[in-house]
C-alpha atoms as a PDB file:
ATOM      1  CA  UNK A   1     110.306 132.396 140.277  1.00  0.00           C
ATOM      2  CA  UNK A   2     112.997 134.522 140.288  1.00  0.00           C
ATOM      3  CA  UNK A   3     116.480 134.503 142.477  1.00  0.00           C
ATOM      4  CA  UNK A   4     116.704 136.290 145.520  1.00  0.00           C
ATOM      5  CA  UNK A   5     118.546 139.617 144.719  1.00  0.00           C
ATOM      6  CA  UNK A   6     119.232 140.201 148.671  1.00  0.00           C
ATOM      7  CA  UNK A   7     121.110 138.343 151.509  1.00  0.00           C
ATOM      8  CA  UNK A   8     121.464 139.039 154.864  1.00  0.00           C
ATOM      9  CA  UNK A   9     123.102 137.076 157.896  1.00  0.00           C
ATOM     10  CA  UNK A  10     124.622 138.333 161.050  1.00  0.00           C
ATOM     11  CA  UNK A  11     127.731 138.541 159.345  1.00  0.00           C
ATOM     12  CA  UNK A  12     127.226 139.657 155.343  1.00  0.00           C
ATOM     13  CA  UNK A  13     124.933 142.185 153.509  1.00  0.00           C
ATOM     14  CA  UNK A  14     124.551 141.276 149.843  1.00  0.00           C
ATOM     15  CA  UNK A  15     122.493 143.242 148.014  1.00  0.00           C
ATOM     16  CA  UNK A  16     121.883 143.636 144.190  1.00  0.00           C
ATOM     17  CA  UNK A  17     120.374 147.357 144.237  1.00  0.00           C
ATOM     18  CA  UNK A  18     120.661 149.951 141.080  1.00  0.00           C
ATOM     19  CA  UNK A  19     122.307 147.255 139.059  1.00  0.00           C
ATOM     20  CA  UNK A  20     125.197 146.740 141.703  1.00  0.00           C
ATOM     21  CA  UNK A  21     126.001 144.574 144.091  1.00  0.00           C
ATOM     22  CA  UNK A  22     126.698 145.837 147.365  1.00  0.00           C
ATOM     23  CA  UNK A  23     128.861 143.485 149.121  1.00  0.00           C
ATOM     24  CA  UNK A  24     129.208 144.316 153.294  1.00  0.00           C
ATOM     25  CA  UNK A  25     130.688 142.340 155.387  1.00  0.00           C
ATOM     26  CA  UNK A  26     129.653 142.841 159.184  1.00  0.00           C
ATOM     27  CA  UNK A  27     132.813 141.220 160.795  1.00  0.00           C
ATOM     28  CA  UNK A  28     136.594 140.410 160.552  1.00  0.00           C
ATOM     29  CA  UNK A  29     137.150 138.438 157.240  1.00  0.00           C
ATOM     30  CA  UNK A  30     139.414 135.869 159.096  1.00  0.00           C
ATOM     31  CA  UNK A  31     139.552 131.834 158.666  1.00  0.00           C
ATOM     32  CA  UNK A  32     136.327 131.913 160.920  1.00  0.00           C
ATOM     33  CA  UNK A  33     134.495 133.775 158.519  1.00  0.00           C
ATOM     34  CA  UNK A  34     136.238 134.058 155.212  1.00  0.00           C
ATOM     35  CA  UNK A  35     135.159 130.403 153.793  1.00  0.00           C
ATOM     36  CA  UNK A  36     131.548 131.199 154.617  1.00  0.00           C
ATOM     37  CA  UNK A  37     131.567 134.904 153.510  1.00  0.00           C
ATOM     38  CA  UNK A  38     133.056 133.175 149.839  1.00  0.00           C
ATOM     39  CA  UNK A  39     130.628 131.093 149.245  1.00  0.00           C
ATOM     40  CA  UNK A  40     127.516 133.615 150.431  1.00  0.00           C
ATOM     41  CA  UNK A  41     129.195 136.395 147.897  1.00  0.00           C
ATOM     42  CA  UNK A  42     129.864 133.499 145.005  1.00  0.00           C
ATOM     43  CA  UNK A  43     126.378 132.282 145.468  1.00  0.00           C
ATOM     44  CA  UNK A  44     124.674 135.757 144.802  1.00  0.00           C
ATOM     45  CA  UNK A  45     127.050 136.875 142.068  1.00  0.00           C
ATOM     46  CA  UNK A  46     126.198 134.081 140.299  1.00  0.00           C
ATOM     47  CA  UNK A  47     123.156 134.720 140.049  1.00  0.00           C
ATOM     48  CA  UNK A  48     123.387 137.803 138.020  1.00  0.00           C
ATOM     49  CA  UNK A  49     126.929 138.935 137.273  1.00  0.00           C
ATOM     50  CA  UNK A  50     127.282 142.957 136.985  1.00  0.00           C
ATOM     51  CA  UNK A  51     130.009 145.495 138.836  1.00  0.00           C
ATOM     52  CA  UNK A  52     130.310 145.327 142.721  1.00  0.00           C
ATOM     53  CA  UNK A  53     131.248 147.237 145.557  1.00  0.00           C
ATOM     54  CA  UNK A  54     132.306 145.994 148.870  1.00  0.00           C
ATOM     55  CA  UNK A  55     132.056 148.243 151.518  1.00  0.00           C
ATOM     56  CA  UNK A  56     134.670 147.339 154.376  1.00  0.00           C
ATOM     57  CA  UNK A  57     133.886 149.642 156.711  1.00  0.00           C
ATOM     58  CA  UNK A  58     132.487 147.090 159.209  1.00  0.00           C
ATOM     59  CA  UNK A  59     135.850 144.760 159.114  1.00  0.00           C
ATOM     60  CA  UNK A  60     138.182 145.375 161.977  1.00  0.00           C
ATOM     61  CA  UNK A  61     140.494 142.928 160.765  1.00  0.00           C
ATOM     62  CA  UNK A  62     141.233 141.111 157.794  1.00  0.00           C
ATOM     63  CA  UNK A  63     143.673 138.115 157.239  1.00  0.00           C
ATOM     64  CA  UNK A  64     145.291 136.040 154.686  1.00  0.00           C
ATOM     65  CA  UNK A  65     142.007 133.798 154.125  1.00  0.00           C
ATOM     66  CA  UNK A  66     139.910 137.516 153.794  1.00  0.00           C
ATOM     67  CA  UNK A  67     142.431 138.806 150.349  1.00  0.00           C
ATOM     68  CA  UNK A  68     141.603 135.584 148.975  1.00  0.00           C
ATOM     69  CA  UNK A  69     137.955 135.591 149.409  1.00  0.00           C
ATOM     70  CA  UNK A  70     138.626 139.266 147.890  1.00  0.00           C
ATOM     71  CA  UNK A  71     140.347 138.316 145.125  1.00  0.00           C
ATOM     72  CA  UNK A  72     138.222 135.188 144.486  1.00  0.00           C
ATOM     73  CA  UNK A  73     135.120 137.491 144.256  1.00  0.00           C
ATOM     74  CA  UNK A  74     137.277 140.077 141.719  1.00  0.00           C
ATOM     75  CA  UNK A  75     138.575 137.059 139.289  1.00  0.00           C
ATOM     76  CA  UNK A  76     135.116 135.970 139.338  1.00  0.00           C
ATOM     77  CA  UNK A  77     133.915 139.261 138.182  1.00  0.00           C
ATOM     78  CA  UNK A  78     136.931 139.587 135.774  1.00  0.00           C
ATOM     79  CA  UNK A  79     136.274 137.155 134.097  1.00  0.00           C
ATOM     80  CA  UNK A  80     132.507 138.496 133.589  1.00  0.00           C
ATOM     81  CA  UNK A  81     134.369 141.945 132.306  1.00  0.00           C
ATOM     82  CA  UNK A  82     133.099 143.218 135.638  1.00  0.00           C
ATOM     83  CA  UNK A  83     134.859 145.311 138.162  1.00  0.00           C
ATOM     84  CA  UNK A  84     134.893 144.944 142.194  1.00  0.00           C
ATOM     85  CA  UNK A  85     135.331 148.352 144.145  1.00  0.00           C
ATOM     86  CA  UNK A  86     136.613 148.271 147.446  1.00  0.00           C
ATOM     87  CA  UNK A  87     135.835 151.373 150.281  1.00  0.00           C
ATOM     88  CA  UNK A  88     135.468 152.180 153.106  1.00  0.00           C
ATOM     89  CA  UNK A  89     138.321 150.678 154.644  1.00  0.00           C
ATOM     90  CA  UNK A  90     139.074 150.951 157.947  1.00  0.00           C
ATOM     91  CA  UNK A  91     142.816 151.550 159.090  1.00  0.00           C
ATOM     92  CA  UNK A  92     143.760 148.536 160.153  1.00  0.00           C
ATOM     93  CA  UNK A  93     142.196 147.239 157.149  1.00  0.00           C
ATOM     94  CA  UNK A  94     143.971 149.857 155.294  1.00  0.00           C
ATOM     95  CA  UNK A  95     147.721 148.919 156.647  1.00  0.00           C
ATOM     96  CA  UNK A  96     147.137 145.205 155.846  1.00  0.00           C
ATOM     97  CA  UNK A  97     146.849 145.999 152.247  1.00  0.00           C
ATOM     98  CA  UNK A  98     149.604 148.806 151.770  1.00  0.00           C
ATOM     99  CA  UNK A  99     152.114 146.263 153.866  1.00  0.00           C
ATOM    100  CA  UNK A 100     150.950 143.654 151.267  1.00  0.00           C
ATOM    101  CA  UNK A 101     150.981 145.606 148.007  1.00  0.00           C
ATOM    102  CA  UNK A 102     147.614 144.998 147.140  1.00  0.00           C
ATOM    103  CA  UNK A 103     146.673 148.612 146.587  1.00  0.00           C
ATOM    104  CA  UNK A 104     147.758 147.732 142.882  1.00  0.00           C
ATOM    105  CA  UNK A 105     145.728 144.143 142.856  1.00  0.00           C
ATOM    106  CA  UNK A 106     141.974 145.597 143.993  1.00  0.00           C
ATOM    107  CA  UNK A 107     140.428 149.111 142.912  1.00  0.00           C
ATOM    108  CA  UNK A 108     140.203 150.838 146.559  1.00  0.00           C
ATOM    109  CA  UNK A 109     138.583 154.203 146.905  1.00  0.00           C
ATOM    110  CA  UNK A 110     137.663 156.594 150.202  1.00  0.00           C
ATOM    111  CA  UNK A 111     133.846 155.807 150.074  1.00  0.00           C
ATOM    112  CA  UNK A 112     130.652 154.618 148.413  1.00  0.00           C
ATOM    113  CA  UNK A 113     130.045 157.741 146.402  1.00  0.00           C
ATOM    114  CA  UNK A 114     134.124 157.376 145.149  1.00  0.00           C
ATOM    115  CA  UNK A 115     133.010 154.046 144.219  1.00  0.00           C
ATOM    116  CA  UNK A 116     129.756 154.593 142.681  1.00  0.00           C
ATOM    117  CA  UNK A 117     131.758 157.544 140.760  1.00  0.00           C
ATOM    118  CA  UNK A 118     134.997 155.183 139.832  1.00  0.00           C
ATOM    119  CA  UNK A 119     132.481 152.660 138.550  1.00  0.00           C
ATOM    120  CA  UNK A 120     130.601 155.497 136.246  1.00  0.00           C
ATOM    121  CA  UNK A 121     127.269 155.438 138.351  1.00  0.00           C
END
């Protein structure tokens, strides 16, 4: 039997569709959440490493404990010689990571078809 290539709670979208994961969080990727949403996205990568894009569209907030799940998810993929995309970003989302420099740690683009494009699909 094979792996579930989809997963779906009230607060994460995972989806392995065209050979990519689509990663979407559906709420702020705080210490409430970001523990859970780690071990949801770590669970399905697993199960078939390839290039991913996480659409943040949806997060109205992100803290401390929401760049590490982030960057968790991209050293995991890293170290598959896989790439995470990030989009879709909404501006509060947006300030947190110019303020922390992080523009040069993840691969950000405007939107799904950016990332689809950045990623050679």
């Amino acid at each position: 039997m094979s792996a579930p290539r989809e997963h779906r709670t009230d607060r994460v979208h995972i989806l392995l569709e065209g050979g990519l994961w689509r990663i979407q969080p559906l709420t702020r990727l705080d210490l409430t959440f970001s523990d859970e949403f780690l071990k949801d996205a770590s669970r399905m990568l697993s199960q078939e490493p390839t290039d991913a894009i996480c659409d943040l569209s949806l997060v109205p907030y992100m803290s401390s404990s929401g760049v590490k799940a982030l960057l968790n998810i991209q050293q995991f993929l890293k170290a598959h010689r896989f790439q995470l995309v990030l989009c879709n970003l909404t501006p509060e989302v947006q300030k947190l990571v110019e303020l922390s420099e992080l523009v040069n740690v993840f691969t950000i683009v405007k939107d799904r078809d950016a990332a689809l494009k950045r990623l050679g699909v």
